[in-house]
Protein backbone atom coordinates (compact mmCIF):
# COMPACT_ATOMS: atom_id res chain seq x y z
CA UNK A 1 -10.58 1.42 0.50
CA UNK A 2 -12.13 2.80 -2.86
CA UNK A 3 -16.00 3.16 -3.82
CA UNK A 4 -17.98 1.72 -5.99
CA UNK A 5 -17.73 2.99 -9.74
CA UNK A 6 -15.74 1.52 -12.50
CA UNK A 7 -15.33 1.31 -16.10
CA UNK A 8 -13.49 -1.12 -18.47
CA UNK A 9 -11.18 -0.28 -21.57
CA UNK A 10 -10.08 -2.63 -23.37
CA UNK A 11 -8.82 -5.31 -20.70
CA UNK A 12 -8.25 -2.79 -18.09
CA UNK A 13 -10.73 -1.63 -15.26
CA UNK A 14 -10.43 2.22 -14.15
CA UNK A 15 -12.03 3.26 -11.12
CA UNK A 16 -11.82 5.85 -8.71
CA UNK A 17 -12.66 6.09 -5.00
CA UNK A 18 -10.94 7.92 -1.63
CA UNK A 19 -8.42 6.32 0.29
CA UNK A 20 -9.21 6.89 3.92
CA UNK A 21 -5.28 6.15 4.99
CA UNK A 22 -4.55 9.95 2.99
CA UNK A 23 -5.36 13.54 3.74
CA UNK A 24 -6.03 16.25 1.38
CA UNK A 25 -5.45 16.49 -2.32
CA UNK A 26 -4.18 12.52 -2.11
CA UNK A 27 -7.28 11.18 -0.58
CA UNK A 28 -9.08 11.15 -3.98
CA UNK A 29 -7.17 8.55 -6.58
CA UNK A 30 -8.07 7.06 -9.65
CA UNK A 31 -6.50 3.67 -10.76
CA UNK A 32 -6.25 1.49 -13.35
CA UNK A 33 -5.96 -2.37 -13.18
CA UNK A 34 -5.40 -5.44 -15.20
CA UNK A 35 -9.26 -6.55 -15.24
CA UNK A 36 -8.08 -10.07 -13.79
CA UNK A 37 -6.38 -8.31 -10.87
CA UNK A 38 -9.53 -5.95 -10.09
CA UNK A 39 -11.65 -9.07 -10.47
CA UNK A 40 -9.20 -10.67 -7.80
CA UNK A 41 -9.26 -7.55 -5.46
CA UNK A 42 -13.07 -7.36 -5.63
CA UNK A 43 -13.71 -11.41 -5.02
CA UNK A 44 -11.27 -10.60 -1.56
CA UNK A 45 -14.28 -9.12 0.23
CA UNK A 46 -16.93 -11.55 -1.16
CA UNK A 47 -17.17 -14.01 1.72
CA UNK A 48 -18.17 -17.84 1.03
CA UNK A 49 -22.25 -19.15 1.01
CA UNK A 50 -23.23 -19.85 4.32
CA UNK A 51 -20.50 -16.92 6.18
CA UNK A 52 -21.12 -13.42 7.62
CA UNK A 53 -19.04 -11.11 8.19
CA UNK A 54 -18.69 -9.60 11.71
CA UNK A 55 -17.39 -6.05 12.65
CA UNK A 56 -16.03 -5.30 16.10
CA UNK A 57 -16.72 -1.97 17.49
CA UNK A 58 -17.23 -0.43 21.09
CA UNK A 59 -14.29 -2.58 23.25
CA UNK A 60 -13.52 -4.51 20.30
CA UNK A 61 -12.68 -1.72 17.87
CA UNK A 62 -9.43 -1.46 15.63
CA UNK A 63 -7.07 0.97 17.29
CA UNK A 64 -8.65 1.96 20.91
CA UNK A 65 -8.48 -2.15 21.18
CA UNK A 66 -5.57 -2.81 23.29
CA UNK A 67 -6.56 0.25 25.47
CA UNK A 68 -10.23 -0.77 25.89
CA UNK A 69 -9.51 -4.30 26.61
CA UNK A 70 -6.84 -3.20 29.78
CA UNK A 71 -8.84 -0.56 31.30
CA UNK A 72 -11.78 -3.28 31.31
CA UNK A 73 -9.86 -5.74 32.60
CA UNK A 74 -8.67 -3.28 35.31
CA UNK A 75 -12.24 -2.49 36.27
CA UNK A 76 -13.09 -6.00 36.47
CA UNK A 77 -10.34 -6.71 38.79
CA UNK A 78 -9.34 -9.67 36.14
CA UNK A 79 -5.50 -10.25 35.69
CA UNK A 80 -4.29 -10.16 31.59
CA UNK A 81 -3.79 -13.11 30.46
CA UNK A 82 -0.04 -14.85 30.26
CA UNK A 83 1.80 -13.11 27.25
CA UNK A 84 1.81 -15.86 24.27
CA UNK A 85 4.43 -13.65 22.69
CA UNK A 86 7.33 -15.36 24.82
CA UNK A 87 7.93 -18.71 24.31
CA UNK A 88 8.81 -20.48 27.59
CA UNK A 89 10.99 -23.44 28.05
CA UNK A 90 9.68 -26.55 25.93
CA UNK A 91 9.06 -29.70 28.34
CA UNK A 92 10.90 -32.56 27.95
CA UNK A 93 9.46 -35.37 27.02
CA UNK A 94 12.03 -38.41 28.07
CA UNK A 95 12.70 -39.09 24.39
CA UNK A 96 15.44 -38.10 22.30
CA UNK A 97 15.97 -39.16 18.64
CA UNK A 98 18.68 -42.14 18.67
CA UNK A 99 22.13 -41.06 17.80
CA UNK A 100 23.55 -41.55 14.09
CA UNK A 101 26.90 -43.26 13.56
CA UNK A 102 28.89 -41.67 11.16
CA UNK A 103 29.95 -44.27 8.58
């Protein structure tokens, strides 16, 4: 998102960086936070003692994933996996709530 360099005045932080979603003349921003909200955006990428963090790339990467993973699967002679988008019908289990008499 935005590199490294910042400065604080008075209980703002200002710091500048490129944002690699932009082209041209937009790519390079400065901006100006609330120090507790920089603080907050910063601590987002600090992971918890004891946890790595693990980037996918080759198969696995971000947009070339979906594409990868088929053409793989269609070398491999493996069928895709049942879509979990759909939900089927839910089974029935034999029992119902009891029925509520209106008073």
């Amino acid at each position: 998102m935005f590199s490294r360099g910042s400065r604080r005045f008075g209980r703002d932080s200002v710091f500048c960086g490129e944002d690699c979603r932009r082209d041209g003349v937009d790519r390079q921003q400065v901006m100006t936070l609330a120090t507790d909200e920089f603080i907050r955006r910063f601590l987002l990428h600090v992971l918890p003692r004891g946890f790595h963090r693990i980037r996918h790339y080759g198969l696995l990467a971000g947009s070339a994933r979906k594409a990868s993973v088929a053409l793989a699967r269609e070398l491999l002679d493996v069928a895709a996996p049942p879509d979990d988008e759909t939900p089927g019908e839910p089974e029935d289990s034999g029992r119902h709530a009891p029925a509520v008499a209106d008073a």
